[in-house]
C-alpha atoms as a PDB file:
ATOM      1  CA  UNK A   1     -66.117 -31.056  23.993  1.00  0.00           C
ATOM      2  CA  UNK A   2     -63.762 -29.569  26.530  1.00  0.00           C
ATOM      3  CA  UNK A   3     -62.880 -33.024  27.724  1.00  0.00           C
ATOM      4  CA  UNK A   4     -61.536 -33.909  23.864  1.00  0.00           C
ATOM      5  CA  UNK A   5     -60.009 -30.678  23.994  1.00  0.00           C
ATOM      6  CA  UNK A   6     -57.744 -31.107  27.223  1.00  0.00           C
ATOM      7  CA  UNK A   7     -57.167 -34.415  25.972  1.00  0.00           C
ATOM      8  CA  UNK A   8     -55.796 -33.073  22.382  1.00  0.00           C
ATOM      9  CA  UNK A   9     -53.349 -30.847  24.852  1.00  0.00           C
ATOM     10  CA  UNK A  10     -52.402 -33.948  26.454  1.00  0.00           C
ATOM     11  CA  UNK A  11     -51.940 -35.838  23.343  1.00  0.00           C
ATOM     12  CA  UNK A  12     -48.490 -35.725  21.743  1.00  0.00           C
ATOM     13  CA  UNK A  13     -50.094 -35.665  18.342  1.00  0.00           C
ATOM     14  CA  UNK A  14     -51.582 -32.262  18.983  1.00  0.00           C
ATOM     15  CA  UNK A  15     -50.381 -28.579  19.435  1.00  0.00           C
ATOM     16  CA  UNK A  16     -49.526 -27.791  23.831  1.00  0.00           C
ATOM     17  CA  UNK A  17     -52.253 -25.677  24.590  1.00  0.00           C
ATOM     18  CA  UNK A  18     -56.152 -25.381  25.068  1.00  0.00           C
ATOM     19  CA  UNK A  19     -55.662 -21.819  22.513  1.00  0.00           C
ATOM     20  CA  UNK A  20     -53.699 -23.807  19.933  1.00  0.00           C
ATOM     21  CA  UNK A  21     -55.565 -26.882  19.424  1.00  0.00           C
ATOM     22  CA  UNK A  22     -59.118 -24.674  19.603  1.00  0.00           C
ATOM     23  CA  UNK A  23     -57.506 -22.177  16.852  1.00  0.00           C
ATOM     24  CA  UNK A  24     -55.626 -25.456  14.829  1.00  0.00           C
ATOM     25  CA  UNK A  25     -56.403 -25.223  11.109  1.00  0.00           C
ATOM     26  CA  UNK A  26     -56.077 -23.449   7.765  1.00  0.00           C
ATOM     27  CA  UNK A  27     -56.551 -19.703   8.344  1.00  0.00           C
ATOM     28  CA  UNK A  28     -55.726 -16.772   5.942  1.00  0.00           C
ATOM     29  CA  UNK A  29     -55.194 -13.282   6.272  1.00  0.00           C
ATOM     30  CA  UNK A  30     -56.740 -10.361   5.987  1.00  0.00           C
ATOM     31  CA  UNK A  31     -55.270  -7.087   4.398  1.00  0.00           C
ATOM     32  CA  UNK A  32     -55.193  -5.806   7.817  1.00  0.00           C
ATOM     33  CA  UNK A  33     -53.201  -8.482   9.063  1.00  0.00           C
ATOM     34  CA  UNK A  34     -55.917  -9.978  10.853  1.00  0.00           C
ATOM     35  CA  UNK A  35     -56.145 -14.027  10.894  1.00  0.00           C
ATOM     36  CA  UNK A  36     -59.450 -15.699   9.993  1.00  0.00           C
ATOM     37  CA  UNK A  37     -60.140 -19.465   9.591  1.00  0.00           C
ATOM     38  CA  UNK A  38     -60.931 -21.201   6.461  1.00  0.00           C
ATOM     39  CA  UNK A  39     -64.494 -21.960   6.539  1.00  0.00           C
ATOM     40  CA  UNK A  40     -65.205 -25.746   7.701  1.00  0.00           C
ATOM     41  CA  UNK A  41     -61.286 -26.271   7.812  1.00  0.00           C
ATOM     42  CA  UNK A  42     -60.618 -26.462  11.202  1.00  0.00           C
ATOM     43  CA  UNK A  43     -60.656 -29.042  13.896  1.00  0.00           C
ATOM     44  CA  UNK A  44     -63.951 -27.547  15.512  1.00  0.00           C
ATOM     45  CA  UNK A  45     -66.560 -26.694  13.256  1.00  0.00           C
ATOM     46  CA  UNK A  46     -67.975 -23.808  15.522  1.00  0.00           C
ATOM     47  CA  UNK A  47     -64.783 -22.298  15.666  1.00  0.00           C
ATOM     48  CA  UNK A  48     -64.703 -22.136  11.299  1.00  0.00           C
ATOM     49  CA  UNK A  49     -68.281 -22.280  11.106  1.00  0.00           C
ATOM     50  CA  UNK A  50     -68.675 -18.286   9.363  1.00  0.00           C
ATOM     51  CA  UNK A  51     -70.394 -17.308  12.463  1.00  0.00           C
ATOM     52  CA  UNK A  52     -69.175 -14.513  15.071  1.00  0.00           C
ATOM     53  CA  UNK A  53     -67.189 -15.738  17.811  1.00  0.00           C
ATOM     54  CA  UNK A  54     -67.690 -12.721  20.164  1.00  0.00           C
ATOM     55  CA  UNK A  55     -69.899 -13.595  22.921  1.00  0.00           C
ATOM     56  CA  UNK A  56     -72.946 -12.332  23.723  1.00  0.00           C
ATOM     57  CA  UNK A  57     -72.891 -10.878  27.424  1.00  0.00           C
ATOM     58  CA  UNK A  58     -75.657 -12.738  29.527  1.00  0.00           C
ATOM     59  CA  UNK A  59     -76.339 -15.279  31.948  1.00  0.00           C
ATOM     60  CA  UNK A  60     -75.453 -18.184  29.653  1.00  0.00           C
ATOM     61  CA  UNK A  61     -72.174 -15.969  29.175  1.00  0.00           C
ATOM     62  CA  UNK A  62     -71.394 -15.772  32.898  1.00  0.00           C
ATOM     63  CA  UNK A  63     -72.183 -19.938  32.829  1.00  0.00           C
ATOM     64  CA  UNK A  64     -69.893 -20.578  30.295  1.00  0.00           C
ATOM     65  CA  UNK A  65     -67.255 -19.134  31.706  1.00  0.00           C
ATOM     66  CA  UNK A  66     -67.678 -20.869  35.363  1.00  0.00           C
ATOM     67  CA  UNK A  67     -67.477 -23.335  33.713  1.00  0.00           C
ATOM     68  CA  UNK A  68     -64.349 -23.347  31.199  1.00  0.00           C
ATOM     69  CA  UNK A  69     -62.795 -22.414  35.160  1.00  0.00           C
ATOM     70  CA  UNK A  70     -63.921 -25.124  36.898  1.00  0.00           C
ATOM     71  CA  UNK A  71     -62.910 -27.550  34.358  1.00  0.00           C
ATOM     72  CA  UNK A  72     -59.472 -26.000  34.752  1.00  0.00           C
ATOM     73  CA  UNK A  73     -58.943 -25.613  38.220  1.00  0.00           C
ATOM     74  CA  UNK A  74     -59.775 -29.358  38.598  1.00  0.00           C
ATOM     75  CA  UNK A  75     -59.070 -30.751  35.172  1.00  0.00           C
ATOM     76  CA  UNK A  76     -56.767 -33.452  37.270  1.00  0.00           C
ATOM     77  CA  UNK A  77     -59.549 -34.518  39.556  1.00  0.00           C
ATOM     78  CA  UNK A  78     -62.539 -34.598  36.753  1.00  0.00           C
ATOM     79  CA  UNK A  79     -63.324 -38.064  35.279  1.00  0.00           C
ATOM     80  CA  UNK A  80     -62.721 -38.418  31.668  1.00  0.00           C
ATOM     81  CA  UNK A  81     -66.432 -39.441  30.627  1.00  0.00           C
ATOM     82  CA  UNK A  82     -64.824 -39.681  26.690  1.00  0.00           C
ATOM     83  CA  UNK A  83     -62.257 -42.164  27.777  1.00  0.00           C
ATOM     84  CA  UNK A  84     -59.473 -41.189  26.435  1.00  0.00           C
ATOM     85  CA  UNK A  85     -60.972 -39.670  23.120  1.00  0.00           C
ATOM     86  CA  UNK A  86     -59.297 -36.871  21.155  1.00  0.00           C
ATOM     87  CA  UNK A  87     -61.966 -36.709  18.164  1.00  0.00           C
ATOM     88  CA  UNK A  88     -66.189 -36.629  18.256  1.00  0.00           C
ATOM     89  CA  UNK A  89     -68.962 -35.327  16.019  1.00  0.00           C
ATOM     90  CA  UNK A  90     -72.295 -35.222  16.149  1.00  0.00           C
ATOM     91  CA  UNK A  91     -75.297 -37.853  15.096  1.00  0.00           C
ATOM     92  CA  UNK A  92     -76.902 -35.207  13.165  1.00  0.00           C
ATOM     93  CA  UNK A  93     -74.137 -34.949  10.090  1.00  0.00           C
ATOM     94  CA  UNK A  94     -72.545 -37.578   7.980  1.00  0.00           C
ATOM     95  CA  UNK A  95     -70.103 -39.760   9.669  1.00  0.00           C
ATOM     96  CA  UNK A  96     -66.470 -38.564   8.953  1.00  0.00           C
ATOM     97  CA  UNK A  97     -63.637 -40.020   7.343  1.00  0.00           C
ATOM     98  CA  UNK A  98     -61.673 -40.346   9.992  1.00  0.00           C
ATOM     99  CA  UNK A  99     -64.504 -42.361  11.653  1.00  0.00           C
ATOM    100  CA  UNK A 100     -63.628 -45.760   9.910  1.00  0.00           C
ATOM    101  CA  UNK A 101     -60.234 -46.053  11.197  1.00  0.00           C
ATOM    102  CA  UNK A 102     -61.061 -44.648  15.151  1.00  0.00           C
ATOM    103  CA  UNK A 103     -62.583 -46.298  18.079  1.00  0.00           C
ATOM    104  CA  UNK A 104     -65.792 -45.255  19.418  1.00  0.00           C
ATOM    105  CA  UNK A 105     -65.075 -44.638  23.518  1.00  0.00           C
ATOM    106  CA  UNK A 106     -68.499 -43.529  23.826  1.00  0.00           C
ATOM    107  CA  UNK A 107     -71.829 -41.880  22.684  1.00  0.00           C
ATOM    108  CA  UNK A 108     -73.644 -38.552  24.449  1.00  0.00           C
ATOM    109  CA  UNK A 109     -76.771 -36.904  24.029  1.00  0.00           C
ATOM    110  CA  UNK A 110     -76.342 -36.612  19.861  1.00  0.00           C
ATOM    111  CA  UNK A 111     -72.216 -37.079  19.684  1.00  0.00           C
ATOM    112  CA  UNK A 112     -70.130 -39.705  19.163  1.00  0.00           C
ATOM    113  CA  UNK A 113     -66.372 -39.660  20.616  1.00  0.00           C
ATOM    114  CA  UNK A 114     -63.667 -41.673  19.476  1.00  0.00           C
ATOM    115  CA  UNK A 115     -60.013 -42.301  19.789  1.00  0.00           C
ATOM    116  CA  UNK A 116     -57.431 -43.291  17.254  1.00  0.00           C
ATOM    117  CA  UNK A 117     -57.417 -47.490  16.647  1.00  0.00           C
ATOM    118  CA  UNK A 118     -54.704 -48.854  18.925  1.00  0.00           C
ATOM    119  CA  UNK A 119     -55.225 -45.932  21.807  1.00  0.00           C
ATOM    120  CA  UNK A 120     -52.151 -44.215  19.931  1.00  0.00           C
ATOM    121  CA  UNK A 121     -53.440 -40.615  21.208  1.00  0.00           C
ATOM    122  CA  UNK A 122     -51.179 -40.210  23.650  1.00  0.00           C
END
C-alpha cells in the first residue's frame, strides 16, 4: 500500500504529497470545525472506514513507524514490486469499477494492484 501511495505522489493525476493523497476524498465538517471523511468515500478504505485512526502505542506501533521511515529515506532505491500501479484492492470484496478499464501489474498475498490501461499514471 505505501508503494501505490508514493506512486499516486508521483503520478500527475494525483494530489503532491503522501498527506494529500492518504486524506483525498469527500469529507464534511463538524460544528467544531473539525474535518471528518465521508464514510467509504475516500481513496483508502481504512482511512473512511468509521474506525479510529489514533494509534494504539505498542510494539506494532514502534514497527509501523520504522517502517513508513525507511520507505522514505530510501523510497529512490526501493524496487517498485506494484510496477508502476497507482490503484489495488483486496480479493476478499467485490471487484471495483474501476477494475474493468485498469491493468493488473500484479497480485500479493489477498490484493490485486493495477494501473490505468495505457500506463497513463504518470
Amino acid at each position: 500500500m505505501a508503494q501505490v501511495t508514493l506512486n499516486r505522489v508521483k503520478s500527475h493525476r494525483f494530489p503532491n504529497s503522501v498527506c494529500e493523497v492518504v486524506y483525498e476524498g469527500l469529507h464534511y465538517t463538524t460544528a467544531s470545525g473539525k474535518q471528518i471523511p465521508k464514510r467509504n468515500r475516500c481513496q483508502f478504505s481504512w482511512y473512511c472506514d468509521g474506525k479510529s485512526d489514533d494509534p494504539r502505542e505498542g510494539r506494532l506501533w514502534t514497527e509501523a513507524q520504522d517502517l513508513a521511515k525507511h520507505v522514505f529515506r530510501y523510497e529512490e532505491e526501493l524496487l517498485d514490486i506494484t510496477d508502476g500501479a497507482t490503484f489495488y484492492h483486496a480479493t476478499y470484496i467485490d471487484t471495483p469499477y474501476w477494475a474493468n478499464t485498469s491493468k493488473v501489474t500484479t497480485s500479493i498475498d489477498q490484493h490485486i494492484f493495477y494501473r490505468s490501461a495505457g500506463n497513463f499514471n504518470f
